[in-house]
C-alpha atoms as a PDB file:
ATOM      1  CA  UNK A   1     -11.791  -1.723 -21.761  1.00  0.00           C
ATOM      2  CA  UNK A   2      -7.859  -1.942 -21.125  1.00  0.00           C
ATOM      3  CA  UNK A   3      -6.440  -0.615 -18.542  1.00  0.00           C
ATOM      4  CA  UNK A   4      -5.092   3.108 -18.107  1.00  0.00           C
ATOM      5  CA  UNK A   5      -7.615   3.872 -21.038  1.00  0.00           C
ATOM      6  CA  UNK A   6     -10.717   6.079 -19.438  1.00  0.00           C
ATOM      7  CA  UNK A   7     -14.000   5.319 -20.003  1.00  0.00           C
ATOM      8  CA  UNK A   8     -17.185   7.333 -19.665  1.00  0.00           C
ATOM      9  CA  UNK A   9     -19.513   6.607 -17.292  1.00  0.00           C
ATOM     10  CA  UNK A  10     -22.523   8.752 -17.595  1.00  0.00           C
ATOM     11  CA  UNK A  11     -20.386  11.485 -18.583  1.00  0.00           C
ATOM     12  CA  UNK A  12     -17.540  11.104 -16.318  1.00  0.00           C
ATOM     13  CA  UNK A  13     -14.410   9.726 -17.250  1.00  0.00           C
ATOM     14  CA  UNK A  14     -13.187   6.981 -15.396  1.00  0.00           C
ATOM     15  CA  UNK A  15     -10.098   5.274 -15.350  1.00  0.00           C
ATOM     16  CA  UNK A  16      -9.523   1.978 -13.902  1.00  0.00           C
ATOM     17  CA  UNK A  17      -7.311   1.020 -10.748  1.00  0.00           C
ATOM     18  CA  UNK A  18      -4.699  -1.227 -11.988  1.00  0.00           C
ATOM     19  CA  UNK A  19      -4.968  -5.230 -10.484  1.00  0.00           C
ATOM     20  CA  UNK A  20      -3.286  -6.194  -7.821  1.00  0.00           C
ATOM     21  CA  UNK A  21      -1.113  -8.603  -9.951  1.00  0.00           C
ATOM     22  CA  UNK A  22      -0.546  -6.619 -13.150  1.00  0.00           C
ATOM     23  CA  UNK A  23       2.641  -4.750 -13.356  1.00  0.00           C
ATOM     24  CA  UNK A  24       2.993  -1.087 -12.727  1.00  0.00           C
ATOM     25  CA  UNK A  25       4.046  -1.172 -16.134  1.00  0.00           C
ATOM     26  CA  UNK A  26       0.566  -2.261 -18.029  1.00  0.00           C
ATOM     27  CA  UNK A  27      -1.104   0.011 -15.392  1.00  0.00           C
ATOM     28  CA  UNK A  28       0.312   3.133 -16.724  1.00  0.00           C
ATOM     29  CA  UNK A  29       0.520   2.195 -20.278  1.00  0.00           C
ATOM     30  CA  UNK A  30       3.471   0.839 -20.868  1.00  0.00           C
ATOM     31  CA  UNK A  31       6.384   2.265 -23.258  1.00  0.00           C
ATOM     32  CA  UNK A  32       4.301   4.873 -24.276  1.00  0.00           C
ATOM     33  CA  UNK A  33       3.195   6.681 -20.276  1.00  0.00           C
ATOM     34  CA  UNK A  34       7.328   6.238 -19.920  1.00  0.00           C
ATOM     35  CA  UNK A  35       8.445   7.589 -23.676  1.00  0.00           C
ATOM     36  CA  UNK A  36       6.120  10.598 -22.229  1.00  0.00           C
ATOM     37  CA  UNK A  37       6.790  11.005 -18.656  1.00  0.00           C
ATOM     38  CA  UNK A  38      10.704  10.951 -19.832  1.00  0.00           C
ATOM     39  CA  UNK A  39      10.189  13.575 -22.539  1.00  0.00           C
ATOM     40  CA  UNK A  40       8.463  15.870 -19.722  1.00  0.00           C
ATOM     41  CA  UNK A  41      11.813  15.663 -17.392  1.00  0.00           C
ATOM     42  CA  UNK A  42      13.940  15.891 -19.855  1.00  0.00           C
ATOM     43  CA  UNK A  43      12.302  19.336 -21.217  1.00  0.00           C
ATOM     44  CA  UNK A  44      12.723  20.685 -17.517  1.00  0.00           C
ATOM     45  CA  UNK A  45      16.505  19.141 -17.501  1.00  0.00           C
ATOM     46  CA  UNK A  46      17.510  21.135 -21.026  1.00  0.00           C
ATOM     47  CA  UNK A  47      16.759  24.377 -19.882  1.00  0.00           C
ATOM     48  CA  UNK A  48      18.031  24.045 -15.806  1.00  0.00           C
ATOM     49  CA  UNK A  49      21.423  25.868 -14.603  1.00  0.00           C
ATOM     50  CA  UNK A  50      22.340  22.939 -12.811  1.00  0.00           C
ATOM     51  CA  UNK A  51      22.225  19.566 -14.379  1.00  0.00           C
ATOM     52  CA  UNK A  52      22.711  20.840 -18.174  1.00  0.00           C
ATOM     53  CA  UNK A  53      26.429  20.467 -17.901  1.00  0.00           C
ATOM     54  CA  UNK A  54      25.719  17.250 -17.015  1.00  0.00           C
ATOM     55  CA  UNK A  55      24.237  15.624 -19.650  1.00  0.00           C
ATOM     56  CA  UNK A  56      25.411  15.329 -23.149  1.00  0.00           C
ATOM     57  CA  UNK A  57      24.756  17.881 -25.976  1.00  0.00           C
ATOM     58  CA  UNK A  58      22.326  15.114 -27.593  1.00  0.00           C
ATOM     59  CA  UNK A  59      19.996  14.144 -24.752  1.00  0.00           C
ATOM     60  CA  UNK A  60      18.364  11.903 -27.181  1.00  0.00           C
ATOM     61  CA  UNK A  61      20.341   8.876 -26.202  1.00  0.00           C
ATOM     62  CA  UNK A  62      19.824   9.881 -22.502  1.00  0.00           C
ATOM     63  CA  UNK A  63      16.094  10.014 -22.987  1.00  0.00           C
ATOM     64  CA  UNK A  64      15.876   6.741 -24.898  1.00  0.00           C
ATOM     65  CA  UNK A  65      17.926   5.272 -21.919  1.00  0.00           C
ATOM     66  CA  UNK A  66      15.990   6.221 -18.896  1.00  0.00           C
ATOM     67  CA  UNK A  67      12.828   5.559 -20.519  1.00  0.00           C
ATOM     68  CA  UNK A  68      13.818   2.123 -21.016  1.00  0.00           C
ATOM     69  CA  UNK A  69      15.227   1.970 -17.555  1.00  0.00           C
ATOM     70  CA  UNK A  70      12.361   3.026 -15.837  1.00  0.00           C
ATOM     71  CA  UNK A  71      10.245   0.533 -18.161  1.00  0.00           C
ATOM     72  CA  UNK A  72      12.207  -2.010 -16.782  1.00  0.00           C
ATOM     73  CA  UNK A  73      12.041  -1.484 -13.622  1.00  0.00           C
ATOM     74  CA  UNK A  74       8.387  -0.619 -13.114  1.00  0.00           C
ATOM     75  CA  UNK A  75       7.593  -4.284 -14.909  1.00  0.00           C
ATOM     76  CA  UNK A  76       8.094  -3.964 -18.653  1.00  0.00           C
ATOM     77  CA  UNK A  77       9.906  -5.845 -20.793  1.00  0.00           C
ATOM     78  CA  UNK A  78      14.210  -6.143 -20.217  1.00  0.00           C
ATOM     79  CA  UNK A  79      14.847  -4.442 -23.308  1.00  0.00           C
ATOM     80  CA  UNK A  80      17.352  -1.879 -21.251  1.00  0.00           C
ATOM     81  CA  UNK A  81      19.577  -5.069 -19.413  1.00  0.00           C
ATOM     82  CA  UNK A  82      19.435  -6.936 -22.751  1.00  0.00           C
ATOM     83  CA  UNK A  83      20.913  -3.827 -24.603  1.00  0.00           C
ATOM     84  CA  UNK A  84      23.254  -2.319 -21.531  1.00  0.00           C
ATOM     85  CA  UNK A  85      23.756  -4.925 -18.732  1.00  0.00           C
ATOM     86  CA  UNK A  86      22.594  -4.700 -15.503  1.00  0.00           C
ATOM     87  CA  UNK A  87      21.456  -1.079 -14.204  1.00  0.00           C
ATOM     88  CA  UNK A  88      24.495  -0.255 -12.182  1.00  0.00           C
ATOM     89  CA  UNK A  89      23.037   3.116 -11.462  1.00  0.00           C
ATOM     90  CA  UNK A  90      25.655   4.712  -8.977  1.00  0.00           C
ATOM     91  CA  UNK A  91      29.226   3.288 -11.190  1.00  0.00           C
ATOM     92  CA  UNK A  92      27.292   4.647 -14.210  1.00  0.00           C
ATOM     93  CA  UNK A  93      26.664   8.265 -12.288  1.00  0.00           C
ATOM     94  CA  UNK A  94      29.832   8.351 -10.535  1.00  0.00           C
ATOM     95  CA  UNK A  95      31.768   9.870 -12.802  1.00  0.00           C
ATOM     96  CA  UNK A  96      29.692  12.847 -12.077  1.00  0.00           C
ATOM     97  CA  UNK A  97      29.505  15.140  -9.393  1.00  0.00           C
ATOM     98  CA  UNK A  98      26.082  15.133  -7.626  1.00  0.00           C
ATOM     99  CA  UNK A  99      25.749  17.262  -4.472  1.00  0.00           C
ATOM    100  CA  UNK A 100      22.545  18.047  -2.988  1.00  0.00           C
ATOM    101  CA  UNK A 101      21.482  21.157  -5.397  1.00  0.00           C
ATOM    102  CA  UNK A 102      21.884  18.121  -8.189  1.00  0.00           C
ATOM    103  CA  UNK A 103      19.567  15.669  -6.664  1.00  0.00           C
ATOM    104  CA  UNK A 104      16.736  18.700  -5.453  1.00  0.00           C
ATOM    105  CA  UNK A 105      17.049  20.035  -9.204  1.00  0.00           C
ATOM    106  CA  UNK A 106      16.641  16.309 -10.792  1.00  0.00           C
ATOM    107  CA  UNK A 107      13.588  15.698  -8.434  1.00  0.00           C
ATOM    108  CA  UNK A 108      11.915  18.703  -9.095  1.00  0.00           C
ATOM    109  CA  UNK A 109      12.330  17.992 -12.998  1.00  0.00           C
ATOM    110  CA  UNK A 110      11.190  14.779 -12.184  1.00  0.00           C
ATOM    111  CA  UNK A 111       7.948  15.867  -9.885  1.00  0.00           C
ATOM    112  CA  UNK A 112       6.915  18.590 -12.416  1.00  0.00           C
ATOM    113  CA  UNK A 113       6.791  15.388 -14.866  1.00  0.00           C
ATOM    114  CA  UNK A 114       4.940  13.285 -12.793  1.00  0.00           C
ATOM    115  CA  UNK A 115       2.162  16.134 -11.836  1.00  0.00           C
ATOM    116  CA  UNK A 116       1.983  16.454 -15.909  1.00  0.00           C
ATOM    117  CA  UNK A 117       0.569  12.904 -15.947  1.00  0.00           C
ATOM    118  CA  UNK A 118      -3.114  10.977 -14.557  1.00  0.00           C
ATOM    119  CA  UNK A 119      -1.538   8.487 -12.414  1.00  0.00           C
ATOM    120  CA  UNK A 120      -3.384   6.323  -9.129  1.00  0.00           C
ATOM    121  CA  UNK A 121      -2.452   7.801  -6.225  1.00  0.00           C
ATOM    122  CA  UNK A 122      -0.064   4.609  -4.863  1.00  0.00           C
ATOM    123  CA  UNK A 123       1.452   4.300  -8.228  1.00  0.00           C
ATOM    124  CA  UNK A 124       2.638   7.800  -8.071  1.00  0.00           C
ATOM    125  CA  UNK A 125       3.515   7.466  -4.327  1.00  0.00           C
ATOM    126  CA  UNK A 126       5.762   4.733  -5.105  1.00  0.00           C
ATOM    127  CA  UNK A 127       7.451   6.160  -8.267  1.00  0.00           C
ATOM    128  CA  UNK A 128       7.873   9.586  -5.905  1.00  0.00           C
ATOM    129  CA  UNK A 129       9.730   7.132  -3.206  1.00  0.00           C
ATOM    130  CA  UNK A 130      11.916   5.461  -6.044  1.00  0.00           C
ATOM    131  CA  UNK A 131      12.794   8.640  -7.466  1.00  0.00           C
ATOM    132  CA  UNK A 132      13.803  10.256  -3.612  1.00  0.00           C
ATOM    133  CA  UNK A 133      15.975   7.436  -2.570  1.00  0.00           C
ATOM    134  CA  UNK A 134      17.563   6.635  -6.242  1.00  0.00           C
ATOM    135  CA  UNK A 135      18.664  10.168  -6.876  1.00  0.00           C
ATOM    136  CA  UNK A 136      19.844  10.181  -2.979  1.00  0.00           C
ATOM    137  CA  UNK A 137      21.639   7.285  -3.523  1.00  0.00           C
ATOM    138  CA  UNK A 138      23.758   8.759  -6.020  1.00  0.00           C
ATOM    139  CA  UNK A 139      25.197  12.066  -4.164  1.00  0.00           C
ATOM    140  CA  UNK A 140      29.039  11.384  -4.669  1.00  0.00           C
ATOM    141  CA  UNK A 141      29.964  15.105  -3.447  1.00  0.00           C
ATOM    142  CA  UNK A 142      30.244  16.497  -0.318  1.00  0.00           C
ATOM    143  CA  UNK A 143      28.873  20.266   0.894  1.00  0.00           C
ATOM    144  CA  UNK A 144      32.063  22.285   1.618  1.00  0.00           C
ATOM    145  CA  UNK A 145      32.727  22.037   5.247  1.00  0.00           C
ATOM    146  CA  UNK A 146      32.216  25.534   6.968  1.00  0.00           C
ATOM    147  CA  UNK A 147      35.335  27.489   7.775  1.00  0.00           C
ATOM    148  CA  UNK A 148      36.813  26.702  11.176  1.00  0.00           C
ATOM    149  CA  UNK A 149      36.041  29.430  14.125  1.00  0.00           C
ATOM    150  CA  UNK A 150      39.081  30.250  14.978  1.00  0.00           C
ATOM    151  CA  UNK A 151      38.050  32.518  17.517  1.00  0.00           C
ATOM    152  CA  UNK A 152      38.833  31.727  21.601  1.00  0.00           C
ATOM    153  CA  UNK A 153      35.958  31.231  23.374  1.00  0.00           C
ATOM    154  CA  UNK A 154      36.065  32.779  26.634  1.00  0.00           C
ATOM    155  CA  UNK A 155      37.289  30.664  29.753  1.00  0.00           C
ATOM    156  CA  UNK A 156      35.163  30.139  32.759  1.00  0.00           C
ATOM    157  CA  UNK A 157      37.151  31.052  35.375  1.00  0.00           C
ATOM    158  CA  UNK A 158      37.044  28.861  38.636  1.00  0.00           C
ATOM    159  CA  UNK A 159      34.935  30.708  41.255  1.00  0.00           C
END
């Protein structure tokens, strides 16, 4: 049986833990568990108030990218470095403004993926942590600062 494809045990599926020395990678699947989990965000990120402006019209090329990002960085082949150098994930964002409401609307695109797919418990645990401090990573914009008090607060007077 390969790994990531279930098996029936006396009725039960079961789906094998991944080694300790294969690659995230082969334990999910491969292209195809990214191809899918990329395809899931991206139908959240088409329809949400606050990242569609930033994507292009055609997320096609954006879907094809990340995909083969994440691919790449979970153990697969480097397909993405050969074809667009190395990652450079915040120069390639900053050009963008990405606040707070940015990064909690990306991750919640990107949990409602990841509950949409049968991963192991660590595997998803790390991809969670990846996703939390890479989309941190990238905020580039500020929250306004609150307006000044200009009010006087009262003096203590001596006693």
């Amino acid at each position: 049986m390969e790994l990531g494809t279930p098996d029936f045990q006396e009725g039960v599926v079961v789906t094998p833990e991944p080694d300790a020395a294969q690659s995230v990678y082969d334990a999910v699947g491969r292209q195809e568990f990214f191809d899918h989990l990329v395809d899931r965000f991206y139908e959240g990120v088409a329809e949400d108030p606050v990242l569609r402006s930033l994507y292009p019209k055609d997320l096609g090329p954006s879907r094809r990218r990340l995909a083969g990002f994440l691919a790449q960085y979970w153990g697969g082949p480097p397909h993405y470095s050969a074809e667009r150098g190395h990652p450079r994930l915040w120069m390639r964002h900053a050009p963008f403004e990405i606040g707070v409401a940015e990064r909690d609307a990306w991750m919640h695109h990107m949990r409602s993926a990841l509950d949409e797919v049968d991963l192991p418990g660590d595997i998803r645990s790390a991809m969670l942590d990846y996703f939390e401090s890479a989309a941190t990573h990238l905020i580039n914009k500020q929250p306004p600062a609150p307006p000044s008090d200009t009010r006087k607060l009262p003096l203590r007077q001596p006693s």
